[in-house]
C-alpha atoms as a PDB file:
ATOM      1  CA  UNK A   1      -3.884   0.551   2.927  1.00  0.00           C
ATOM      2  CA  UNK A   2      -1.634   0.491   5.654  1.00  0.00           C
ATOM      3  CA  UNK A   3      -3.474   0.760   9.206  1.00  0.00           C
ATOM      4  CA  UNK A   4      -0.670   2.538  10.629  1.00  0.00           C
ATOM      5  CA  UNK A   5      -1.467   5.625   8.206  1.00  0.00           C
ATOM      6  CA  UNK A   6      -5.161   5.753   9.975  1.00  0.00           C
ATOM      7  CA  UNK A   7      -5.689   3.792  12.315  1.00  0.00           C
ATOM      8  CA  UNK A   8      -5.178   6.139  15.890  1.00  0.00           C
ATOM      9  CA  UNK A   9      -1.909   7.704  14.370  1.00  0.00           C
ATOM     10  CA  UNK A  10      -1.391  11.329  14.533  1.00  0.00           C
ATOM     11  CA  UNK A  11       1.137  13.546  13.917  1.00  0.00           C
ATOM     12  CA  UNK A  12       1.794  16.936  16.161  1.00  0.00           C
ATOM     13  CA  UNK A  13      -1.439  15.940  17.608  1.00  0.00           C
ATOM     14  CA  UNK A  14      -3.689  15.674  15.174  1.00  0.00           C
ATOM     15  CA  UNK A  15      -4.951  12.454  13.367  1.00  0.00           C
ATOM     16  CA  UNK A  16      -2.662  11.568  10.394  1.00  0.00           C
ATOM     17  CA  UNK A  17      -5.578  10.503   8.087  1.00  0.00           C
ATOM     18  CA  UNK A  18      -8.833  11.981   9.143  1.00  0.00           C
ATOM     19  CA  UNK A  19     -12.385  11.075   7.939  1.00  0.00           C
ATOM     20  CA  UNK A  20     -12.585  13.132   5.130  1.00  0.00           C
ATOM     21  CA  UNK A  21      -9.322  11.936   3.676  1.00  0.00           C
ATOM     22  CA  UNK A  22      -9.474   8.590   4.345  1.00  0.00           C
ATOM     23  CA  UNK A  23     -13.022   9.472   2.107  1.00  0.00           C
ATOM     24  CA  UNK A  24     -11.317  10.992  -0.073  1.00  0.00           C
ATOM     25  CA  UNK A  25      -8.448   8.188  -0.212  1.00  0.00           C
ATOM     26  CA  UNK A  26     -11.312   5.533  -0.790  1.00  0.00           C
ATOM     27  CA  UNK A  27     -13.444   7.328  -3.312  1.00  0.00           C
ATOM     28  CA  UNK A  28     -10.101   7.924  -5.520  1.00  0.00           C
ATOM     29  CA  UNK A  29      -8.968   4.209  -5.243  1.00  0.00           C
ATOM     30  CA  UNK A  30     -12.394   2.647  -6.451  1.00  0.00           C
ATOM     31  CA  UNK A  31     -12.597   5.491  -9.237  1.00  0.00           C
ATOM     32  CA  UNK A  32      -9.286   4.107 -10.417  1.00  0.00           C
ATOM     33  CA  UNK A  33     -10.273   0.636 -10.209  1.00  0.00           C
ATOM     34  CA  UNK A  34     -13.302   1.304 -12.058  1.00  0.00           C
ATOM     35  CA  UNK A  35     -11.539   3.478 -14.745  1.00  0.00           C
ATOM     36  CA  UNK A  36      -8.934   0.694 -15.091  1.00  0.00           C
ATOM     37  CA  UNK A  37     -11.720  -2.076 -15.453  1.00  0.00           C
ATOM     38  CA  UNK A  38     -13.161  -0.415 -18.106  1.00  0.00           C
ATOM     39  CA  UNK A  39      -9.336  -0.528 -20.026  1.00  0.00           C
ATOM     40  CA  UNK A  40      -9.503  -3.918 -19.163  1.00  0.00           C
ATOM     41  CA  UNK A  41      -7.187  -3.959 -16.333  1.00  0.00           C
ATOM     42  CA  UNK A  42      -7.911  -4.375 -12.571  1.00  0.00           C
ATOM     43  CA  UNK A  43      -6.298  -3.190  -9.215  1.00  0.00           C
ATOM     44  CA  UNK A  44      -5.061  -5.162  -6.652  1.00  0.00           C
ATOM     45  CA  UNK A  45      -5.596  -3.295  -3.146  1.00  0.00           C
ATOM     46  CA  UNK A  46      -4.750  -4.705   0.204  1.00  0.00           C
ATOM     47  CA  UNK A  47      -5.043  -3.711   3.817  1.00  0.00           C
ATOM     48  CA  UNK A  48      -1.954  -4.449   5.975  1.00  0.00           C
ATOM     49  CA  UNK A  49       1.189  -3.161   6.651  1.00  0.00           C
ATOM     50  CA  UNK A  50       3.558  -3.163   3.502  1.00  0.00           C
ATOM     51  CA  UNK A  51       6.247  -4.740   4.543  1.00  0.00           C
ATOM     52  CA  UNK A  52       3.711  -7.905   5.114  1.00  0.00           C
ATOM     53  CA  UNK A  53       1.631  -7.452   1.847  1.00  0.00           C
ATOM     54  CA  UNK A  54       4.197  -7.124  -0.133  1.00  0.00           C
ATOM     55  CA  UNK A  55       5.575 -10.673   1.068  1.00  0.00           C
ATOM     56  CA  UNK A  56       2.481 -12.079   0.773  1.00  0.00           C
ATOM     57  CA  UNK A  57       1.955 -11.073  -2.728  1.00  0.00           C
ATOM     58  CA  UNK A  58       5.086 -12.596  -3.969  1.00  0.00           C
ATOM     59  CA  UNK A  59       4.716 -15.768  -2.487  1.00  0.00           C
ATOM     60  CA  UNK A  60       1.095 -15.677  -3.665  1.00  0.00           C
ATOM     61  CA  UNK A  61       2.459 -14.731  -7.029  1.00  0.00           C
ATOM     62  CA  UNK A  62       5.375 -17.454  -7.088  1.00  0.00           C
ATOM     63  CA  UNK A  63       8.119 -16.014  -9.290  1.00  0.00           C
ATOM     64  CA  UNK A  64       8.599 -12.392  -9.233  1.00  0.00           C
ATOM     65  CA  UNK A  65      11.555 -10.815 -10.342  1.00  0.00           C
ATOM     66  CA  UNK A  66      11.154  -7.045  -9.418  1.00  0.00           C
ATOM     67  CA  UNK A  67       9.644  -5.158  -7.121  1.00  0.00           C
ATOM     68  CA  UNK A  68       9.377  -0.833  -6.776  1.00  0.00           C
ATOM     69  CA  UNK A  69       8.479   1.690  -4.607  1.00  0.00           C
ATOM     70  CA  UNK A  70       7.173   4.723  -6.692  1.00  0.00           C
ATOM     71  CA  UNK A  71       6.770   7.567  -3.701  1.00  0.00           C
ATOM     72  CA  UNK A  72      10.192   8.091  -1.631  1.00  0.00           C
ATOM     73  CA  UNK A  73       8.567   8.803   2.136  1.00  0.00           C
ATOM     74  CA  UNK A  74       9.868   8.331   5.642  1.00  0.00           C
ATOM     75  CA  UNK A  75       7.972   5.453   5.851  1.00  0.00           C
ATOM     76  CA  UNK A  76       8.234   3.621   2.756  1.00  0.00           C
ATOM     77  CA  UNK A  77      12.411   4.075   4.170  1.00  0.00           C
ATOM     78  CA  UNK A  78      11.355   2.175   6.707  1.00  0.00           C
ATOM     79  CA  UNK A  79       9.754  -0.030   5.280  1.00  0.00           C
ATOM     80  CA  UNK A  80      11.770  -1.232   2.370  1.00  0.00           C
ATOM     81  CA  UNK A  81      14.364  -2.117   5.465  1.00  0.00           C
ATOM     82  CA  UNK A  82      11.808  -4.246   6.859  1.00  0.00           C
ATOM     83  CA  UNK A  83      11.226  -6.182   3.662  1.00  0.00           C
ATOM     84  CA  UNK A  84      13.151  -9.402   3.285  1.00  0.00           C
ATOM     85  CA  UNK A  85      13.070  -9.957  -0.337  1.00  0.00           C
ATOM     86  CA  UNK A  86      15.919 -12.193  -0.983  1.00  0.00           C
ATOM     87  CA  UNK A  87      13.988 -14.804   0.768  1.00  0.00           C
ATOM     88  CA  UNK A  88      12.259 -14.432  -2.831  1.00  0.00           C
ATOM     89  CA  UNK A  89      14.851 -14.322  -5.106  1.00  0.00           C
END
């Protein structure tokens, strides 16, 4: 979760996430987590901003040798410019 996206963010003056999505947003991520532990599977879910987490989770990882962005956004743009991944390759 990226703190950015509802943390005291808003957009034409209103908050960008408000309680009821970030609700939502929370209630949908554990349902998948659960759903996917049942398949034997897990989900990895972090709170930062992506550019960061994703960095941290390859070094964590050690040897990675792809990474993708499945939703094309504004800011996942800006964000894939802020990731230095070639320190990684």
């Amino acid at each position: 979760f990226d703190p950015r996206h509802y943390l005291g963010t808003h957009c034409y003056g209103f908050p960008k996430t408000g309680p009821h999505r970030l609700r939502f947003l929370l209630e949908s991520v554990k349902d998948l987590r659960e759903t996917l532990k049942k398949k034997g599977s897990t989900l990895v879910v972090r709170k930062g901003k992506p550019e960061d987490v994703v960095c941290d989770l390859i070094t964590q990882l050690g040897s990675v040798s792809a990474v993708a962005f499945h939703e094309e956004v504004r800011e996942m743009s800006f964000l894939k410019d802020n990731i230095r991944l070639w320190k990684f390759l």
